[in-house]
N, C-alpha and C. Protein backbone atom coordinates (compact mmCIF):
# COMPACT_ATOMS: atom_id res chain seq x y z
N UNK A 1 146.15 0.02 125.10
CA UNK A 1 147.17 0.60 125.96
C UNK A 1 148.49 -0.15 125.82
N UNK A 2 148.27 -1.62 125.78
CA UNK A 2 149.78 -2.31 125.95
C UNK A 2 150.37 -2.18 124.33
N UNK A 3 149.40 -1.85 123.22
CA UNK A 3 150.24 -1.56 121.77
C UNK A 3 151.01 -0.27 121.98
N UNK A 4 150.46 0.92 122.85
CA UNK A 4 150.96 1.69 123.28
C UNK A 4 152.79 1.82 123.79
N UNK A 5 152.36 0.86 124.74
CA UNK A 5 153.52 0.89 125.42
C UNK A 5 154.93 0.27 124.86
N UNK A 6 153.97 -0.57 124.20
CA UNK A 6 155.10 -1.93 123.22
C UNK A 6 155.88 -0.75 122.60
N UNK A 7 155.13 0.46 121.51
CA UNK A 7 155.61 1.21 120.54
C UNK A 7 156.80 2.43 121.26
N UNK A 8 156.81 2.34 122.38
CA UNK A 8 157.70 3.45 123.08
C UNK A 8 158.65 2.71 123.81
N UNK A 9 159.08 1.31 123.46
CA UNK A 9 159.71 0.67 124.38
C UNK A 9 161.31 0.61 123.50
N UNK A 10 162.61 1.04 124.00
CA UNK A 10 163.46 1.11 123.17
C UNK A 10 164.17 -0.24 122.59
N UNK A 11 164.40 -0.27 121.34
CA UNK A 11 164.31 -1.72 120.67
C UNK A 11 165.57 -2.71 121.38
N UNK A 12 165.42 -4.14 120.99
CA UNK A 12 166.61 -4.95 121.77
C UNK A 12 167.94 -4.49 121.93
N UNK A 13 168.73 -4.67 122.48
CA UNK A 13 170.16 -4.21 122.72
C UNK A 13 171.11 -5.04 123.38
N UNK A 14 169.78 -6.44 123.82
CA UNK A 14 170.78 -7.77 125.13
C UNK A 14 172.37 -8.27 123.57
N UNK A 15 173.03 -8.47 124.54
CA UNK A 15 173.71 -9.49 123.87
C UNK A 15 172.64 -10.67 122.98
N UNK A 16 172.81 -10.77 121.40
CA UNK A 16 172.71 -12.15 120.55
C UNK A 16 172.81 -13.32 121.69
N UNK A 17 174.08 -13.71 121.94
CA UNK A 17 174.29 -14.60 122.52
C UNK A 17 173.61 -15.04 124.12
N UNK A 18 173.04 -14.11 124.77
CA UNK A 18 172.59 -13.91 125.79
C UNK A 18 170.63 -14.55 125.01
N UNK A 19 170.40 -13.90 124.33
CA UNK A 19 169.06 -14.07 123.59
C UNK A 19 169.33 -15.86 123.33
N UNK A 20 170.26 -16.43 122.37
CA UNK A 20 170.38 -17.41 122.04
C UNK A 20 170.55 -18.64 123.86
N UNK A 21 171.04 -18.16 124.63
CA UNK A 21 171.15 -18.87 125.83
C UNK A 21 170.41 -18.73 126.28
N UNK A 22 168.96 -17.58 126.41
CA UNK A 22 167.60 -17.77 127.41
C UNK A 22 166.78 -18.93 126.63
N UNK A 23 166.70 -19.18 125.21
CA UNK A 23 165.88 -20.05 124.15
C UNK A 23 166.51 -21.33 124.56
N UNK A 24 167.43 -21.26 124.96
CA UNK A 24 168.15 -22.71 124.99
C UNK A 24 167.66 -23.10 126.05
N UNK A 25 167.89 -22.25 127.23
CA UNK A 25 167.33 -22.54 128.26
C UNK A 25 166.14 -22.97 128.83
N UNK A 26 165.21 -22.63 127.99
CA UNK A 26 163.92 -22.33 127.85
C UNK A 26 163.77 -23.56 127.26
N UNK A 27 163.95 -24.12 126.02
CA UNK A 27 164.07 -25.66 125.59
C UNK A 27 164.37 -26.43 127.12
N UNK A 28 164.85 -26.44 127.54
CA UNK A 28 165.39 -27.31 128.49
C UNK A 28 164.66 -27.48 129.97
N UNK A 29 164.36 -25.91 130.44
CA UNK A 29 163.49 -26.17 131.64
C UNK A 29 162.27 -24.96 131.30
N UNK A 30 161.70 -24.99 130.55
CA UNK A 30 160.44 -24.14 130.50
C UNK A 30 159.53 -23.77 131.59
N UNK A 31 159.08 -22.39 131.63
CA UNK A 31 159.02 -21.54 132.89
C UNK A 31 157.73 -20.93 132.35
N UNK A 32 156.65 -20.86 133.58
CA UNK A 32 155.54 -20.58 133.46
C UNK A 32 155.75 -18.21 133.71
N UNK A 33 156.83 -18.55 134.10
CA UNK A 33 156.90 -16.75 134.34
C UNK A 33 158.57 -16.26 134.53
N UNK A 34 158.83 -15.42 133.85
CA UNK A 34 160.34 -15.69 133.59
C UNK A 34 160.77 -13.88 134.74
N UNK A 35 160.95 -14.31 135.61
CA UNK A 35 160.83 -13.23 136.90
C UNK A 35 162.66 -13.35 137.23
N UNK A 36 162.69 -12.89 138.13
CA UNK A 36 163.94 -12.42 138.23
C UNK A 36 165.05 -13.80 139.26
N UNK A 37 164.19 -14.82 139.55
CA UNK A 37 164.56 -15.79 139.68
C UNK A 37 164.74 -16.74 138.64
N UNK A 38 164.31 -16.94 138.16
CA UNK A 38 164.62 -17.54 136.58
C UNK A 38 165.74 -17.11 136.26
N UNK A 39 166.18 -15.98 135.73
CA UNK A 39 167.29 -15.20 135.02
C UNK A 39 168.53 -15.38 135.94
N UNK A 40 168.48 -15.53 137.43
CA UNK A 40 168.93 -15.94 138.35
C UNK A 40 170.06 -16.92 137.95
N UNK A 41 168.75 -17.90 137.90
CA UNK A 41 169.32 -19.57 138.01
C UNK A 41 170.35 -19.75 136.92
N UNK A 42 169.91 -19.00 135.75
CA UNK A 42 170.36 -19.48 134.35
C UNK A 42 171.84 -18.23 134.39
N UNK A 43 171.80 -17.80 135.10
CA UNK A 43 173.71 -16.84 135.43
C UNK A 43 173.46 -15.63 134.24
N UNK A 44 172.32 -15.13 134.63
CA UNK A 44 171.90 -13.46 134.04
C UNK A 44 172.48 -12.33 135.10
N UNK A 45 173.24 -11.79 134.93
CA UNK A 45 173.33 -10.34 135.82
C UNK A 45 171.92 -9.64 135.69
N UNK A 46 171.92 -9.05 136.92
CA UNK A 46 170.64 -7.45 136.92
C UNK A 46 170.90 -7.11 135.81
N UNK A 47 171.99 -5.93 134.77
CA UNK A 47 171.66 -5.70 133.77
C UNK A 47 171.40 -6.23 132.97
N UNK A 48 171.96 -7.45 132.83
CA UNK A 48 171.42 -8.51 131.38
C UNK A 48 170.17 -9.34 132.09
N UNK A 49 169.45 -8.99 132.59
CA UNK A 49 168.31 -9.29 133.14
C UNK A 49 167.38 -8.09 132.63
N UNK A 50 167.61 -7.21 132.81
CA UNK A 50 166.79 -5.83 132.97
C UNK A 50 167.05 -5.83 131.07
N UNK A 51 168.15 -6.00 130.11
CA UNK A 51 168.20 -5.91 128.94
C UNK A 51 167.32 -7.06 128.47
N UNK A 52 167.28 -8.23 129.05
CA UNK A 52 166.04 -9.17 127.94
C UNK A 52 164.61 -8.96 128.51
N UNK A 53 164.26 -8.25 129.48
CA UNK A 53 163.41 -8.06 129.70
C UNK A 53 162.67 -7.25 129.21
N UNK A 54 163.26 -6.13 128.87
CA UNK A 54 162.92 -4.93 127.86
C UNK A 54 162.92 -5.60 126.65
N UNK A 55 164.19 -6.31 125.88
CA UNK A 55 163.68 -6.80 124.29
C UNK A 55 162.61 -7.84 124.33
N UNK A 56 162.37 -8.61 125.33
CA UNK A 56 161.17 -9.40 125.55
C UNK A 56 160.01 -8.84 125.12
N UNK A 57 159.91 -7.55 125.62
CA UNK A 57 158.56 -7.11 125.95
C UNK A 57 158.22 -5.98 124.39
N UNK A 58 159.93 -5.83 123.77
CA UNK A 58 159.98 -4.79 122.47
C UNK A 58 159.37 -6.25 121.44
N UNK A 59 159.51 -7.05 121.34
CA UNK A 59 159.11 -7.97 120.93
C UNK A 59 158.01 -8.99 120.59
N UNK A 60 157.44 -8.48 122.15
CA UNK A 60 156.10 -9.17 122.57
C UNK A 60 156.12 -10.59 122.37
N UNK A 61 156.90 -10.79 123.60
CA UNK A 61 157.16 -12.35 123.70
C UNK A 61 156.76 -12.27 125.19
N UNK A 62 156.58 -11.92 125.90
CA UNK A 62 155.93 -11.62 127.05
C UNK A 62 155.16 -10.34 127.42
N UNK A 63 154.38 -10.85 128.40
CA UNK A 63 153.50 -10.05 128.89
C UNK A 63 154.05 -8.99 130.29
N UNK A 64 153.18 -7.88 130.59
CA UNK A 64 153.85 -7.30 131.70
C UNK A 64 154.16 -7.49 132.64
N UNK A 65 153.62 -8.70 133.13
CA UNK A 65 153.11 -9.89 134.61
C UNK A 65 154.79 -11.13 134.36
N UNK A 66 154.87 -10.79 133.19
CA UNK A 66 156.29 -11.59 132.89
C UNK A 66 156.06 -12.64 132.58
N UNK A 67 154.85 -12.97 132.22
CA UNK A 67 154.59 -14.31 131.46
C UNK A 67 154.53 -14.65 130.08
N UNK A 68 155.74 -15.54 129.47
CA UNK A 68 155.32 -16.27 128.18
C UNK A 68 154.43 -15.98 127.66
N UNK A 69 154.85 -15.36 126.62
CA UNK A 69 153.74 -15.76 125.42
C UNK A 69 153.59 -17.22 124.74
N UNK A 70 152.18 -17.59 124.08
CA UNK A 70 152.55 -18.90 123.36
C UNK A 70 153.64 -18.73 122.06
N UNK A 71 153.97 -17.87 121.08
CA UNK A 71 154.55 -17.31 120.33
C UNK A 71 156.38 -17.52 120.92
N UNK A 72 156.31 -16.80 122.17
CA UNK A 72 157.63 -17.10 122.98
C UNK A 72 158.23 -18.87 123.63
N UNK A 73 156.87 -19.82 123.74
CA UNK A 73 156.97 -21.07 123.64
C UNK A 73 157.07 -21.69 122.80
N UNK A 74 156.60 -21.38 121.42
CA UNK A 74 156.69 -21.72 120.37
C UNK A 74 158.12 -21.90 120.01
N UNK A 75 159.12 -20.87 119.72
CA UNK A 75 160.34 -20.72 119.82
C UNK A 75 160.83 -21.16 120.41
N UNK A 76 160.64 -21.87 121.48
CA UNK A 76 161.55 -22.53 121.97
C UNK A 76 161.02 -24.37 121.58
N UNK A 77 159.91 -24.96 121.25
CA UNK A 77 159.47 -26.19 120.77
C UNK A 77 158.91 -26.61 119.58
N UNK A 78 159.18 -25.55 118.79
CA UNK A 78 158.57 -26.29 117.51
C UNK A 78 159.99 -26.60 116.44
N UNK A 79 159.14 -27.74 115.55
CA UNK A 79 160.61 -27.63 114.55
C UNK A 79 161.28 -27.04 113.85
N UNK A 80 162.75 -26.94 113.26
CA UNK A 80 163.10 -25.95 112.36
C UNK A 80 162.46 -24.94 111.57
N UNK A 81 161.63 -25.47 110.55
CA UNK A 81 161.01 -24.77 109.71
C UNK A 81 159.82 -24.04 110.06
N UNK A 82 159.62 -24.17 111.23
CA UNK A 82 158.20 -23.45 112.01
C UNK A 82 158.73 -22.59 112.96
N UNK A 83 159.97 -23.11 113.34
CA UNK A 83 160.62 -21.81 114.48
C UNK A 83 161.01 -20.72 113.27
N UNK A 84 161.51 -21.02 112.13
CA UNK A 84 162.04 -19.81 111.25
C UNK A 84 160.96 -19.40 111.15
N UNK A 85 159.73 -20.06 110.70
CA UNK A 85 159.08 -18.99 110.20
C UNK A 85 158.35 -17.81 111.16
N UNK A 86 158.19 -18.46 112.39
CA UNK A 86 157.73 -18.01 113.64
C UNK A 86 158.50 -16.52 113.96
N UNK A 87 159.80 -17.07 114.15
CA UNK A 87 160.63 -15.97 114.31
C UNK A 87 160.52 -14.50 113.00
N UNK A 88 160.29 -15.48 112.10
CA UNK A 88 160.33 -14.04 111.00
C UNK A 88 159.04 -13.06 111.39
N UNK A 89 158.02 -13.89 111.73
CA UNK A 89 157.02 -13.15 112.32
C UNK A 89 157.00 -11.87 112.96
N UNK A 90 157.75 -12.75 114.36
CA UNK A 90 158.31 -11.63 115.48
C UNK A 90 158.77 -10.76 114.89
N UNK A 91 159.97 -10.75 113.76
CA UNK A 91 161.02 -9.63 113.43
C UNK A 91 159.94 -9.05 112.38
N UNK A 92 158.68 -9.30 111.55
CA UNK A 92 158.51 -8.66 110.85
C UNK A 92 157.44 -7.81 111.79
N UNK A 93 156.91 -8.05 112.75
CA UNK A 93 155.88 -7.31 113.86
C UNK A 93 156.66 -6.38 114.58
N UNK A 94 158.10 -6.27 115.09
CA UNK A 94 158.60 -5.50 115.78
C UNK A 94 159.19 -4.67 115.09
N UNK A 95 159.81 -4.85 113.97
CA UNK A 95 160.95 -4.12 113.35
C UNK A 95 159.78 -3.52 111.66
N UNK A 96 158.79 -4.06 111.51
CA UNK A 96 158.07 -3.79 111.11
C UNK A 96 158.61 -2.09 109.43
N UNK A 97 158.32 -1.16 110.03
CA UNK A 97 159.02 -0.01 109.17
C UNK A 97 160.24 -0.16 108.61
N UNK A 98 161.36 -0.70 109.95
CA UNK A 98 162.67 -0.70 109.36
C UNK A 98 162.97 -2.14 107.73
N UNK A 99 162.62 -2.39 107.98
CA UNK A 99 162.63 -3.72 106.84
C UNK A 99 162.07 -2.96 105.75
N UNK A 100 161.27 -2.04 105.54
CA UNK A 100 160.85 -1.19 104.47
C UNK A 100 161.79 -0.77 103.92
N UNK A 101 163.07 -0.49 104.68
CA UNK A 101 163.75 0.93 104.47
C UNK A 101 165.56 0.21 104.25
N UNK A 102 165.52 -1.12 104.74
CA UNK A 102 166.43 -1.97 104.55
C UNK A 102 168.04 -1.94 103.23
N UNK A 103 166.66 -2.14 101.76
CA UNK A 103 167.91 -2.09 100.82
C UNK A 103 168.45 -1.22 100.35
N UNK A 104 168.94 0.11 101.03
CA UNK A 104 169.60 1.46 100.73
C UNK A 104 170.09 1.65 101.91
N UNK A 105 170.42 1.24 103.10
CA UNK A 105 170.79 1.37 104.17
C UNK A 105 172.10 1.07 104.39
N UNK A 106 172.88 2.12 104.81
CA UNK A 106 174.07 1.75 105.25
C UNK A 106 174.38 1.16 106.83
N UNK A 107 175.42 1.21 107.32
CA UNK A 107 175.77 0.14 108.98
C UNK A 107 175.63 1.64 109.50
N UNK A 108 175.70 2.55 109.02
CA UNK A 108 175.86 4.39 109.79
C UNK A 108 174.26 4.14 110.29
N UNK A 109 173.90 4.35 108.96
CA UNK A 109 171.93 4.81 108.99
C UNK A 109 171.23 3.90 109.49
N UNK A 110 171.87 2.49 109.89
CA UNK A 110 171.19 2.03 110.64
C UNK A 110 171.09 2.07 111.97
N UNK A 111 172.25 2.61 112.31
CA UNK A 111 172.57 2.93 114.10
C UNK A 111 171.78 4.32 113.98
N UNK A 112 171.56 5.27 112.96
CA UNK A 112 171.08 6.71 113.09
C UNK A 112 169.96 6.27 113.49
N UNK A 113 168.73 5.20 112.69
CA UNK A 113 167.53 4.87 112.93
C UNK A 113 166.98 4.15 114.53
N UNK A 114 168.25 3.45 114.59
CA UNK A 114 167.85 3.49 115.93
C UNK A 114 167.93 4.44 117.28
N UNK A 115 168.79 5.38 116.49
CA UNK A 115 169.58 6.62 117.31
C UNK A 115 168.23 7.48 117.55
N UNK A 116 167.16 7.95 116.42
CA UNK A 116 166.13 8.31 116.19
C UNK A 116 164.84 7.26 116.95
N UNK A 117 164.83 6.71 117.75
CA UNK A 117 164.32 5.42 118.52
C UNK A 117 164.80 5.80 120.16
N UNK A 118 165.96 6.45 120.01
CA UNK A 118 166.16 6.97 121.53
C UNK A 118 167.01 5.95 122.10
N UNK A 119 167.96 5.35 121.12
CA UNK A 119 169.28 4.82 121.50
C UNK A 119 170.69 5.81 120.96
N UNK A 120 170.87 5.52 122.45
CA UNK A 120 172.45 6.75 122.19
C UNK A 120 173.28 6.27 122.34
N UNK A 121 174.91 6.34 122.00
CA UNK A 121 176.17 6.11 121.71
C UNK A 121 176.14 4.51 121.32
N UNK A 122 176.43 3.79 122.77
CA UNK A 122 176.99 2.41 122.02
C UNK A 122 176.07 1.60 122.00
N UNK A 123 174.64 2.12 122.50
CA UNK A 123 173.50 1.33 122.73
C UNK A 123 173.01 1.22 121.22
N UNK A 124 173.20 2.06 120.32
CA UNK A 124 172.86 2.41 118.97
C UNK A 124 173.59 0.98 118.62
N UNK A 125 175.10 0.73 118.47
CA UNK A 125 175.63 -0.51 117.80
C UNK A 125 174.95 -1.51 118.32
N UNK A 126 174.66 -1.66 120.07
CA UNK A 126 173.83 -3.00 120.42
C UNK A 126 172.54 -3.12 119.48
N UNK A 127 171.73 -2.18 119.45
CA UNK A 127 170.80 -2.29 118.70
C UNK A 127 170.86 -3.18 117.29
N UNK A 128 171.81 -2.15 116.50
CA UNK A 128 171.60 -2.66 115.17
C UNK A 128 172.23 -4.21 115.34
N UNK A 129 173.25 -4.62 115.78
CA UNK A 129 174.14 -5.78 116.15
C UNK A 129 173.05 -6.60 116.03
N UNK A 130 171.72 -6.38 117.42
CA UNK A 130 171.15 -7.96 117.71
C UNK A 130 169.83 -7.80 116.38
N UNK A 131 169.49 -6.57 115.80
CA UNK A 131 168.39 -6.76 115.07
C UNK A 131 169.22 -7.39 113.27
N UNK A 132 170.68 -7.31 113.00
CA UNK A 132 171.64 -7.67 111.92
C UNK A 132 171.14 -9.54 112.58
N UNK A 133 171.42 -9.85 113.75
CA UNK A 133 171.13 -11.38 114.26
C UNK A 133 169.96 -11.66 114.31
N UNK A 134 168.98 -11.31 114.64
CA UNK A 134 167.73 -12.12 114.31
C UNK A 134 167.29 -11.64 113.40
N UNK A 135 167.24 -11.08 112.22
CA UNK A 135 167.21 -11.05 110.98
C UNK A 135 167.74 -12.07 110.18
N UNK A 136 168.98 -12.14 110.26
CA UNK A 136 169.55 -13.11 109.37
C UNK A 136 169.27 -14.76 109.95
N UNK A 137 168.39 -15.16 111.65
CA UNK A 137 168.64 -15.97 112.02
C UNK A 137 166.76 -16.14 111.51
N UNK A 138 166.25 -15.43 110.92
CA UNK A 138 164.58 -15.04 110.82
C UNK A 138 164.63 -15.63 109.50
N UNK A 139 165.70 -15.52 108.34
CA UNK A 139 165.99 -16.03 106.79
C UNK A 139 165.31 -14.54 105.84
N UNK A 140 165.90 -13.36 106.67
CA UNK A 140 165.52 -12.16 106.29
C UNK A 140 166.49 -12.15 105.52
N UNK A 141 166.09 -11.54 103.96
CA UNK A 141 167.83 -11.41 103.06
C UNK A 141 167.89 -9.99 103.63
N UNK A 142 169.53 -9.54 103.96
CA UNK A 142 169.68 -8.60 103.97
C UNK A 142 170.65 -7.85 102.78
N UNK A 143 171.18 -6.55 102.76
CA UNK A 143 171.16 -6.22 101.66
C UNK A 143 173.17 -6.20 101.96
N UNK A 144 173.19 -6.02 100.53
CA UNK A 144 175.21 -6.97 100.62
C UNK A 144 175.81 -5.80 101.88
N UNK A 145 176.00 -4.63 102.32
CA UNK A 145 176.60 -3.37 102.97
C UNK A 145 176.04 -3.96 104.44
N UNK A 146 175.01 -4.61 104.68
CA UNK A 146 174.54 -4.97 106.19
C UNK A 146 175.05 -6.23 106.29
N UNK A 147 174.66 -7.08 105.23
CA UNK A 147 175.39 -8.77 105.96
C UNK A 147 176.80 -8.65 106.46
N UNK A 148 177.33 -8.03 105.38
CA UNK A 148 178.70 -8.17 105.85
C UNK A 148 179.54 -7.61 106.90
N UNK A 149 178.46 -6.55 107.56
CA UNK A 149 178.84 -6.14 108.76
C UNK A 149 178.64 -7.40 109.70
N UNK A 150 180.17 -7.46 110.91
CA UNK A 150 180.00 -8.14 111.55
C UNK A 150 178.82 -8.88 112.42
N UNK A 151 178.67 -9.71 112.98
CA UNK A 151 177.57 -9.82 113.94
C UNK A 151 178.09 -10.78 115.38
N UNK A 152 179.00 -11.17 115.88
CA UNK A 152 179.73 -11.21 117.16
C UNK A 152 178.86 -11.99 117.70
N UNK A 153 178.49 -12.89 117.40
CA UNK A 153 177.75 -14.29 118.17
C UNK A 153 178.06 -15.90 118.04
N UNK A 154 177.95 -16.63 118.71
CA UNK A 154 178.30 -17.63 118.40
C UNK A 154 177.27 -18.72 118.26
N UNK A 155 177.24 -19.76 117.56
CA UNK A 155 176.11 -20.61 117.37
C UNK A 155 175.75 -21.52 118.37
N UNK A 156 174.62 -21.48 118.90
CA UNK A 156 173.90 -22.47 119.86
C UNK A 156 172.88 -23.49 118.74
N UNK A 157 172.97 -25.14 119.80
CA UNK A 157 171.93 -25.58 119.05
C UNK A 157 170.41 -24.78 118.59
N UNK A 158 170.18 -25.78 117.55
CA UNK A 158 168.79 -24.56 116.81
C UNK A 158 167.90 -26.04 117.06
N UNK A 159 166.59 -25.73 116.72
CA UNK A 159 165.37 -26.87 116.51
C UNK A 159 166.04 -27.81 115.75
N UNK A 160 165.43 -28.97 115.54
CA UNK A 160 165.71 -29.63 114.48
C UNK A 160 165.19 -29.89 113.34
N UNK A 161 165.40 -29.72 112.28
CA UNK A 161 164.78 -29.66 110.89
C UNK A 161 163.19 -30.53 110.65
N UNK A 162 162.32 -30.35 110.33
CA UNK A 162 161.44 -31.57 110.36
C UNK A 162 161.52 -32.39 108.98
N UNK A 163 161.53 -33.65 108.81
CA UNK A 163 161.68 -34.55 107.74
C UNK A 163 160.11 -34.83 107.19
N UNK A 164 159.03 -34.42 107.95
CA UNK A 164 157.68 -34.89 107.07
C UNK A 164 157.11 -33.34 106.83
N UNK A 165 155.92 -33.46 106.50
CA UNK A 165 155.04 -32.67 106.07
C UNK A 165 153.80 -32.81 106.45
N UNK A 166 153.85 -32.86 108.00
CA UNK A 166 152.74 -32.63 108.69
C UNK A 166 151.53 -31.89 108.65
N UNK A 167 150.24 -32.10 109.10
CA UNK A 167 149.16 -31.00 108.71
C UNK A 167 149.20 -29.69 109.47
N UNK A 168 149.98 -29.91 110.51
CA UNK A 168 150.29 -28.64 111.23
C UNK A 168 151.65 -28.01 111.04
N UNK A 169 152.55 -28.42 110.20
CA UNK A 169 153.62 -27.71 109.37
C UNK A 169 152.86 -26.58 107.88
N UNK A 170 151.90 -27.68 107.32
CA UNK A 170 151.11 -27.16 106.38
C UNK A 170 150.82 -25.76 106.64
N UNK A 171 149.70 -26.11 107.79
CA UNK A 171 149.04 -25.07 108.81
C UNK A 171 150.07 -23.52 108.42
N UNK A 172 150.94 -23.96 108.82
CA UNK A 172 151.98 -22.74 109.27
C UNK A 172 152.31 -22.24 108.58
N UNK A 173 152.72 -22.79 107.43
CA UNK A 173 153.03 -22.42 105.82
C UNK A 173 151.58 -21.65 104.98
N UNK A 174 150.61 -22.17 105.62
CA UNK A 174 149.63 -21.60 104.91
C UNK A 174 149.29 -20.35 106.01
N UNK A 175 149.21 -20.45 107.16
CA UNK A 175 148.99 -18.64 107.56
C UNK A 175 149.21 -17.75 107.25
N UNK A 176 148.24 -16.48 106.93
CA UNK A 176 147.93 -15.11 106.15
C UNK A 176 149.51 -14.84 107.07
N UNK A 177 150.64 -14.02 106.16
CA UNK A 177 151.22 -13.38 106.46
C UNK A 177 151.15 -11.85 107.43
N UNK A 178 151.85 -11.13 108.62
CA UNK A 178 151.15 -10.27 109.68
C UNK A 178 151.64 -9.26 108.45
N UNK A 179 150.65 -8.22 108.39
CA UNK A 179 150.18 -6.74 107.16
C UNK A 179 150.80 -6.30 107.69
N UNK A 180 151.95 -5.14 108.19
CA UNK A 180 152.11 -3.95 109.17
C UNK A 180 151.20 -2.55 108.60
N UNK A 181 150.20 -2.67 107.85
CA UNK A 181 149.11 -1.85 107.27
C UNK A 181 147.91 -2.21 107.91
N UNK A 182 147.78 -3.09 108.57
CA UNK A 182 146.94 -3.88 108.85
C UNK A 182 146.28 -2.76 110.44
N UNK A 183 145.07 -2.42 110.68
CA UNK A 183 144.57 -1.74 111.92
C UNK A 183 144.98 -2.31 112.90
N UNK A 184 145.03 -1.85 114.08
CA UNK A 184 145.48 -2.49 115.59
C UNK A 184 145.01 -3.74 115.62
N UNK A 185 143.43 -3.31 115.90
CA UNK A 185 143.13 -4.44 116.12
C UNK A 185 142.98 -5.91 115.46
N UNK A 186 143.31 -5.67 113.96
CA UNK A 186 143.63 -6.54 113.27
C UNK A 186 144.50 -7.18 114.00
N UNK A 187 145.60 -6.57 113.85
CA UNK A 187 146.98 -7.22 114.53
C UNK A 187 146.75 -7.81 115.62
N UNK A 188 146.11 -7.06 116.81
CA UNK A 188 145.76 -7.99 117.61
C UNK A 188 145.35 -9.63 117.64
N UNK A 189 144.16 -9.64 117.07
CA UNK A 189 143.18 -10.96 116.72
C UNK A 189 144.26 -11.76 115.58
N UNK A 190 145.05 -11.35 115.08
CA UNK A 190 146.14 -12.12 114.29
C UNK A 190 146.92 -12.92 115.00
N UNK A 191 147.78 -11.72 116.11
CA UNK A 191 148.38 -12.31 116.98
C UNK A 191 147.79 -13.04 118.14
N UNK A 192 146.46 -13.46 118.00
CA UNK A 192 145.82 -13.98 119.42
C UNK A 192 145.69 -15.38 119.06
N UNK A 193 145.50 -15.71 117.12
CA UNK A 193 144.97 -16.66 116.04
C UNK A 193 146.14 -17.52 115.76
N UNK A 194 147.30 -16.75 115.89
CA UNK A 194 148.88 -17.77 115.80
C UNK A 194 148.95 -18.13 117.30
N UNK A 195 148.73 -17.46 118.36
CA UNK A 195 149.67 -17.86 119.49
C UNK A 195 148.41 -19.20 119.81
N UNK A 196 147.38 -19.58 119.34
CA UNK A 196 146.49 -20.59 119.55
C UNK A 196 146.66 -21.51 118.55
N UNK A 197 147.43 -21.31 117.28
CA UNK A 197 148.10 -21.97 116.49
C UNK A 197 149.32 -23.18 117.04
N UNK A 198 150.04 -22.02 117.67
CA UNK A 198 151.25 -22.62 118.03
C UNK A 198 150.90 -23.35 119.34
N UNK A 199 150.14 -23.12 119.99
CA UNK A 199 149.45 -23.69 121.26
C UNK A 199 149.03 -24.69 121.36
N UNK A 200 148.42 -25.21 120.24
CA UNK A 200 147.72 -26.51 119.49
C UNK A 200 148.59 -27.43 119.05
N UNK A 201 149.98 -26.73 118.54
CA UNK A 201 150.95 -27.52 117.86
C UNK A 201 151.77 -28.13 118.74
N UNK A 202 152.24 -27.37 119.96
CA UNK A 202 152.81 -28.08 121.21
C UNK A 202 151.98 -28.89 122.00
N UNK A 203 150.55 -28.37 122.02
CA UNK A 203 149.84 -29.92 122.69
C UNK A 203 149.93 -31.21 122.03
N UNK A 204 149.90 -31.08 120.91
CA UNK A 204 149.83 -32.13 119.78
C UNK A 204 151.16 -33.13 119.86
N UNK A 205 152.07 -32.80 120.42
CA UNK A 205 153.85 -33.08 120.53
C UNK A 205 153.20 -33.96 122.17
N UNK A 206 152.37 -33.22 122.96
CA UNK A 206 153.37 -33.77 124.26
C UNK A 206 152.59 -35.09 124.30
């Protein structure tokens, strides 16, 4: 039911920069349930509350109860090279089809595709805007007609690079890449097998 719901949920549209300031935030005071007090504290309006809550959930970085995923903790505590790859994850699980369809795509056909997704007028540019940003922030190449379309964000600190080659950097590097061919429930037990991955890797830190 909840793959269900994930698949009818209309894709991100928050402000980049709004996305980049909940992660930061989240580094800093980590929250067992990210409810409407949370978003509060950290100077979210109702709508930009109600917008990461929806790409949260287009994402599956939280649950319906509004709780963290480990995947969504992850991102905010692991090192450089494990948050990229983490993140590419996310973008290759959500955005999944569109990345198929990527290197022939113009900045038009990509607002059409999301237009076809059940985003209309300027919600269409939010769309493509924040999925052009975590793409390129995922180390997705994009194709020369999309990079160079703007992307209107500004840089927040990121993880920090890791200097060794840990067995749980290994780990990460060696996980089966997510199939989007792959049956539900595959995907499921994939995604149940990383978020206990990454779960392991932050106990291991504290």
């Amino acid at each position: 039911m909840d793959e269900l719901r994930f698949s009818h949920r209309l894709p991100p549209y928050v402000s980049f920069t709004l996305w980049q300031k909940l992660l930061e935030n989240l580094r800093q005071s980590p929250t067992n349930r990210l409810d409407g007090r949370y978003y509060r504290q950290i100077g979210f309006s109702k709508s930009q509350m109600l917008a990461m809550k929806s790409a949260l959930l287009f994402l599956k970085l939280v649950g319906y109860d509004n709780t963290p995923t480990p995947i969504l903790g992850g991102l905010t505590r692991l090192n450089h090279d494990e948050y990229k790859a983490t993140l590419r994850i996310v973008v290759d699980s959500a955005y999944g089809p569109l990345l198929g369809e990527l290197r022939s795509m113009t900045v038009r056909e990509l607002r059409l595709y999301f237009q076809d997704l059940g985003a209309q007028g300027e919600i269409q540019r939010k769309c493509a805007t924040f999925f052009l940003n975590i793409a390129h922030e995922a180390g997705i190449e994009l194709p020369t007609q999309l990079s160079k379309s703007p992307r209107r964000t500004k840089r927040v600190a990121s993880p920090r690079k890791a200097t060794d080659l840990s067995p749980l950097s290994i780990a990460f590097k060696k996980f089966p890449n997510l199939d989007p061919n792959w049956s539900e429930a595959t995907k499921i037990r994939w995604f149940e097998d990383f978020g206990k991955l990454i779960d392991l890797s932050m106990r291991l830190r504290n």
